[in-house]
C-alpha atoms as a PDB file:
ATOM      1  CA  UNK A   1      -2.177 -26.936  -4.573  1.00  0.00           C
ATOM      2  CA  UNK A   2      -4.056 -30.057  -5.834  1.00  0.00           C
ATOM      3  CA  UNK A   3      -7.797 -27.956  -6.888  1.00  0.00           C
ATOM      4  CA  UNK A   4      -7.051 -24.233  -8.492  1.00  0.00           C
ATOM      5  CA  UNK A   5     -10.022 -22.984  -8.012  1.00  0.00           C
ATOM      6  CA  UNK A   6      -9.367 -19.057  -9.678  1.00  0.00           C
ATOM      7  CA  UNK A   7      -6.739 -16.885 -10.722  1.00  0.00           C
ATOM      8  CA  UNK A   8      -7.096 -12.791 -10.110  1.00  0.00           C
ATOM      9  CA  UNK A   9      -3.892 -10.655 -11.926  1.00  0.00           C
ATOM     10  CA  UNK A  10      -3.182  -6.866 -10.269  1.00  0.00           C
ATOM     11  CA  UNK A  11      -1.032  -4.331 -11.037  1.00  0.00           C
ATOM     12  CA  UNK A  12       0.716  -1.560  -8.543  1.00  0.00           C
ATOM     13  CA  UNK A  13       2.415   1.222  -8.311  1.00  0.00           C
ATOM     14  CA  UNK A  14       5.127   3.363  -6.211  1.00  0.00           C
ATOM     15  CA  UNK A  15       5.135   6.899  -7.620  1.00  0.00           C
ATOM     16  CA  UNK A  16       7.413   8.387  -5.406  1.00  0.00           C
ATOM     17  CA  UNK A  17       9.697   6.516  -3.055  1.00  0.00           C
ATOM     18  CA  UNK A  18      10.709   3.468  -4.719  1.00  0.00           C
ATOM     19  CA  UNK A  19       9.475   1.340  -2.602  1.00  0.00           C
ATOM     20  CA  UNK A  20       8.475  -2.412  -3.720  1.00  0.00           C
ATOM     21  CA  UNK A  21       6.390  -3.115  -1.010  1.00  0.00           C
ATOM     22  CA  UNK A  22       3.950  -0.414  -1.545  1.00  0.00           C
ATOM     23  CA  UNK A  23       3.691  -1.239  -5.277  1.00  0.00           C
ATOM     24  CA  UNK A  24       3.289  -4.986  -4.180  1.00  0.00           C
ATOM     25  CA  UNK A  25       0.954  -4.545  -1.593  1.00  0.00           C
ATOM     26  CA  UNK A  26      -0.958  -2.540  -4.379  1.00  0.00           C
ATOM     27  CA  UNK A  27      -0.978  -4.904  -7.065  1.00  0.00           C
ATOM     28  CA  UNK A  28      -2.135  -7.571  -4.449  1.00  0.00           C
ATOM     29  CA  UNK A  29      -4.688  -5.321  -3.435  1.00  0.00           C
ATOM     30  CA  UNK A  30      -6.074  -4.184  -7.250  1.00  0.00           C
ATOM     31  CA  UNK A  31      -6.192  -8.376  -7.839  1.00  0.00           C
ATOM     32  CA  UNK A  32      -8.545  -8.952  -4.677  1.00  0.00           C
ATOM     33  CA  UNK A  33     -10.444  -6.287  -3.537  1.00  0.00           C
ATOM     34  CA  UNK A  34     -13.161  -6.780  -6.100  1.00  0.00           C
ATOM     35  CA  UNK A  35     -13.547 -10.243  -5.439  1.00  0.00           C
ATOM     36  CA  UNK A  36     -16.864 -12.037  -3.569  1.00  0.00           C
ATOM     37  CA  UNK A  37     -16.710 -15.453  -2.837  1.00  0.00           C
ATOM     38  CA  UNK A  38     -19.710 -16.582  -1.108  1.00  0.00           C
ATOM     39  CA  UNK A  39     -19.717 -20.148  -2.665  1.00  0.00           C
ATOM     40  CA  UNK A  40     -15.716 -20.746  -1.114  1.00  0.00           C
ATOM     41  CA  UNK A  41     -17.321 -22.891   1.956  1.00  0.00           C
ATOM     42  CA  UNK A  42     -19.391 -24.960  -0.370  1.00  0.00           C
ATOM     43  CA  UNK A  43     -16.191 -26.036  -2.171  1.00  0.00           C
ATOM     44  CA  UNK A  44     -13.372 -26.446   0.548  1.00  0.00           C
ATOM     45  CA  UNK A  45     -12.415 -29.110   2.153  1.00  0.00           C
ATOM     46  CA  UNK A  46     -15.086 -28.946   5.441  1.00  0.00           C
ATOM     47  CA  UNK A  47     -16.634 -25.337   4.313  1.00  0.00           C
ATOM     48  CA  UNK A  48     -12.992 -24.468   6.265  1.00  0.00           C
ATOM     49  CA  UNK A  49     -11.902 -20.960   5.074  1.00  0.00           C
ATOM     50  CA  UNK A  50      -8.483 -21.841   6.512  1.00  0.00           C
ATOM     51  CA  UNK A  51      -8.163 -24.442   4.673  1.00  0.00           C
ATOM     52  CA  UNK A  52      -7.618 -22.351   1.421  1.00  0.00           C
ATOM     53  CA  UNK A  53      -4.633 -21.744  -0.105  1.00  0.00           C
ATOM     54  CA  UNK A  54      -3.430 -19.056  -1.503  1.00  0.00           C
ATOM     55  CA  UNK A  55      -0.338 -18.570  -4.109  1.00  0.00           C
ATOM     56  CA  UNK A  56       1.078 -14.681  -4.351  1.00  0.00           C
ATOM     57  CA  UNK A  57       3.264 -14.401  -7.271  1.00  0.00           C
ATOM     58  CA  UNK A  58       4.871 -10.938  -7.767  1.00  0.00           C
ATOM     59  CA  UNK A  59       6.855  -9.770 -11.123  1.00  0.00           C
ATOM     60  CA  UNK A  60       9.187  -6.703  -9.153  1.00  0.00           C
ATOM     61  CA  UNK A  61      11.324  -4.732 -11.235  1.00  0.00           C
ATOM     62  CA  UNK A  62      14.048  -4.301  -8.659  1.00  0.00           C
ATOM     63  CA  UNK A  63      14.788  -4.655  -5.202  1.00  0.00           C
ATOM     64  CA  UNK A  64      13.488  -8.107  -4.569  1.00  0.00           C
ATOM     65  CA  UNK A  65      14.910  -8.478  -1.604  1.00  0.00           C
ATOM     66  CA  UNK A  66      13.930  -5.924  -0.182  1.00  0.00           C
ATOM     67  CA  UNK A  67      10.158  -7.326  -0.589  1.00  0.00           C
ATOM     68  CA  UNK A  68       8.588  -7.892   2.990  1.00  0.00           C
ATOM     69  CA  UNK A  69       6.645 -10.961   2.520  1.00  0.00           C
ATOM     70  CA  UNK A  70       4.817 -10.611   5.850  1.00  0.00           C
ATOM     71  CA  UNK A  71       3.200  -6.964   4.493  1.00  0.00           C
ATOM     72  CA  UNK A  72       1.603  -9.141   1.322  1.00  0.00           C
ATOM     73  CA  UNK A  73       0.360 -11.849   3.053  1.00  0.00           C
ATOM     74  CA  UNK A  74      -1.194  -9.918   5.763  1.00  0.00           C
ATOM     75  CA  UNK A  75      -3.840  -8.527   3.117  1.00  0.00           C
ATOM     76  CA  UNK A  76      -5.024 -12.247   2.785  1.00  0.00           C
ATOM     77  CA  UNK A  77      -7.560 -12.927   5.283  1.00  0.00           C
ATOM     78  CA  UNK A  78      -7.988 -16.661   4.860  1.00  0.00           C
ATOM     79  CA  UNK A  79      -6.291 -20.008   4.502  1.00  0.00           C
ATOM     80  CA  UNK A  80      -2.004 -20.747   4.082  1.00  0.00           C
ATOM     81  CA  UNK A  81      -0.302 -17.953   1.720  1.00  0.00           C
ATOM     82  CA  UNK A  82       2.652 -18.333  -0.660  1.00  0.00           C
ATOM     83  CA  UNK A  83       4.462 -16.110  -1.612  1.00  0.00           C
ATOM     84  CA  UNK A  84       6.844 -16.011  -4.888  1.00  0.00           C
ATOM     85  CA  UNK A  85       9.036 -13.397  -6.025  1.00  0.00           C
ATOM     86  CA  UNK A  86      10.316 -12.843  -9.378  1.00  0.00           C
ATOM     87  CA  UNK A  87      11.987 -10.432 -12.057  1.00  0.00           C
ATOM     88  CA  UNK A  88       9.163  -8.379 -13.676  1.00  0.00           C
ATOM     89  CA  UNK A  89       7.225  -5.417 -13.507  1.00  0.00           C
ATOM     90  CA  UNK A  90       8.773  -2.262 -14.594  1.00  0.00           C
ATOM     91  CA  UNK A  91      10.705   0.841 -13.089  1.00  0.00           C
ATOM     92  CA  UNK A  92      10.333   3.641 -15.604  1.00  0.00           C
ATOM     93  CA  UNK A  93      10.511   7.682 -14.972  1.00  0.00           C
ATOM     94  CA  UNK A  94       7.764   9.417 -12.989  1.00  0.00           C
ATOM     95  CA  UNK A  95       9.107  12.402 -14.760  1.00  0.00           C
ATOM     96  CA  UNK A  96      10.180  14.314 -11.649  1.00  0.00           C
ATOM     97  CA  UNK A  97      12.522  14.142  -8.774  1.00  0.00           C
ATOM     98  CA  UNK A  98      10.758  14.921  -5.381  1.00  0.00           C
ATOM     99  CA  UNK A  99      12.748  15.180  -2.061  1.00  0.00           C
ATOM    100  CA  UNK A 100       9.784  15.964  -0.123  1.00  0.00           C
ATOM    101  CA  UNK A 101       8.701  12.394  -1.118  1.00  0.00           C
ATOM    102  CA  UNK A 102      11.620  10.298  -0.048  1.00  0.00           C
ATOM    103  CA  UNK A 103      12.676   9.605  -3.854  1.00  0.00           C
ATOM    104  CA  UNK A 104      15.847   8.400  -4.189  1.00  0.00           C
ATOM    105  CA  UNK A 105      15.387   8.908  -7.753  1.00  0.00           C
ATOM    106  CA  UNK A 106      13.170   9.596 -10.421  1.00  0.00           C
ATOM    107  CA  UNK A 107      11.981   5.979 -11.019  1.00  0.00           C
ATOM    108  CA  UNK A 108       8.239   4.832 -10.686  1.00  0.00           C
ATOM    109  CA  UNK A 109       7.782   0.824  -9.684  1.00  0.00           C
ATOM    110  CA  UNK A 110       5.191  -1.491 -11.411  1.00  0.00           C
ATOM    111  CA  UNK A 111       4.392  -4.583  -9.693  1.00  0.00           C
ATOM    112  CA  UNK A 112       2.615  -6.959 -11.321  1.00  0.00           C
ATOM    113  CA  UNK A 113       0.601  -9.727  -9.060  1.00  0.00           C
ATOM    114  CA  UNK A 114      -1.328 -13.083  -9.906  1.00  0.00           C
ATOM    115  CA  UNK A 115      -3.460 -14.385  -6.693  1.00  0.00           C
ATOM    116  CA  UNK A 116      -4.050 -18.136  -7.303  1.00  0.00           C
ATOM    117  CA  UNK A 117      -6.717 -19.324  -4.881  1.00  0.00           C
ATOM    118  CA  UNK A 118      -7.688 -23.377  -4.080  1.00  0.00           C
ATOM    119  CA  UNK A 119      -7.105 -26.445  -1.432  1.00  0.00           C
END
């Protein structure tokens, strides 16, 4: 990305379930949805929404493989997505053990997610 234009952080979480992609889509989710950009097609390349690009990075505390990178960048409605995995985040006890819930243990997940936006 030659012009950052901003940078949103997020944060997500998987009660029950221990799943990363629910925290990640989450934390991707509490980055963006507050966001208005109405001056975006002033600044890009043509006024070209597509043209945007847009760099996911995601701190997971386990399971990184198991990440579906398709789920995450199907909450960004615009422009060429990136996505980047790393160690981060946290898994720490929700305090209970629910079956009913699919847990597989009593972990929570914490995702942590930067959104870096630009052409």
């Amino acid at each position: 990305m030659e012009n950052l234009i901003f940078i949103e952080t997020g944060t997500g979480l998987d009660v029950h379930g221990q799943d990363v992609n629910i925290a990640a889509e989450r934390a991707v989710l509490n980055a963006i949805h507050s966001n208005s950009m109405p001056g975006m097609r002033k600044i890009l390349p043509d006024g070209d929404l597509n043209k945007m690009i847009v760099n996911v990075k995601l701190g997971l505390p386990q399971d990184l493989e198991k990440l579906d990178q398709n789920r995450i960048k199907k909450l960004i409605p615009y422009g060429t997505v990136t996505i980047e995995v790393m160690d981060g985040g946290m898994a720490t006890t929700s305090g209970i053990f629910l079956e009913e819930q699919q847990d597989k243990n009593d972990l929570m997940y914490i995702v942590n997610a930067v959104v870096e936006v630009g052409y």
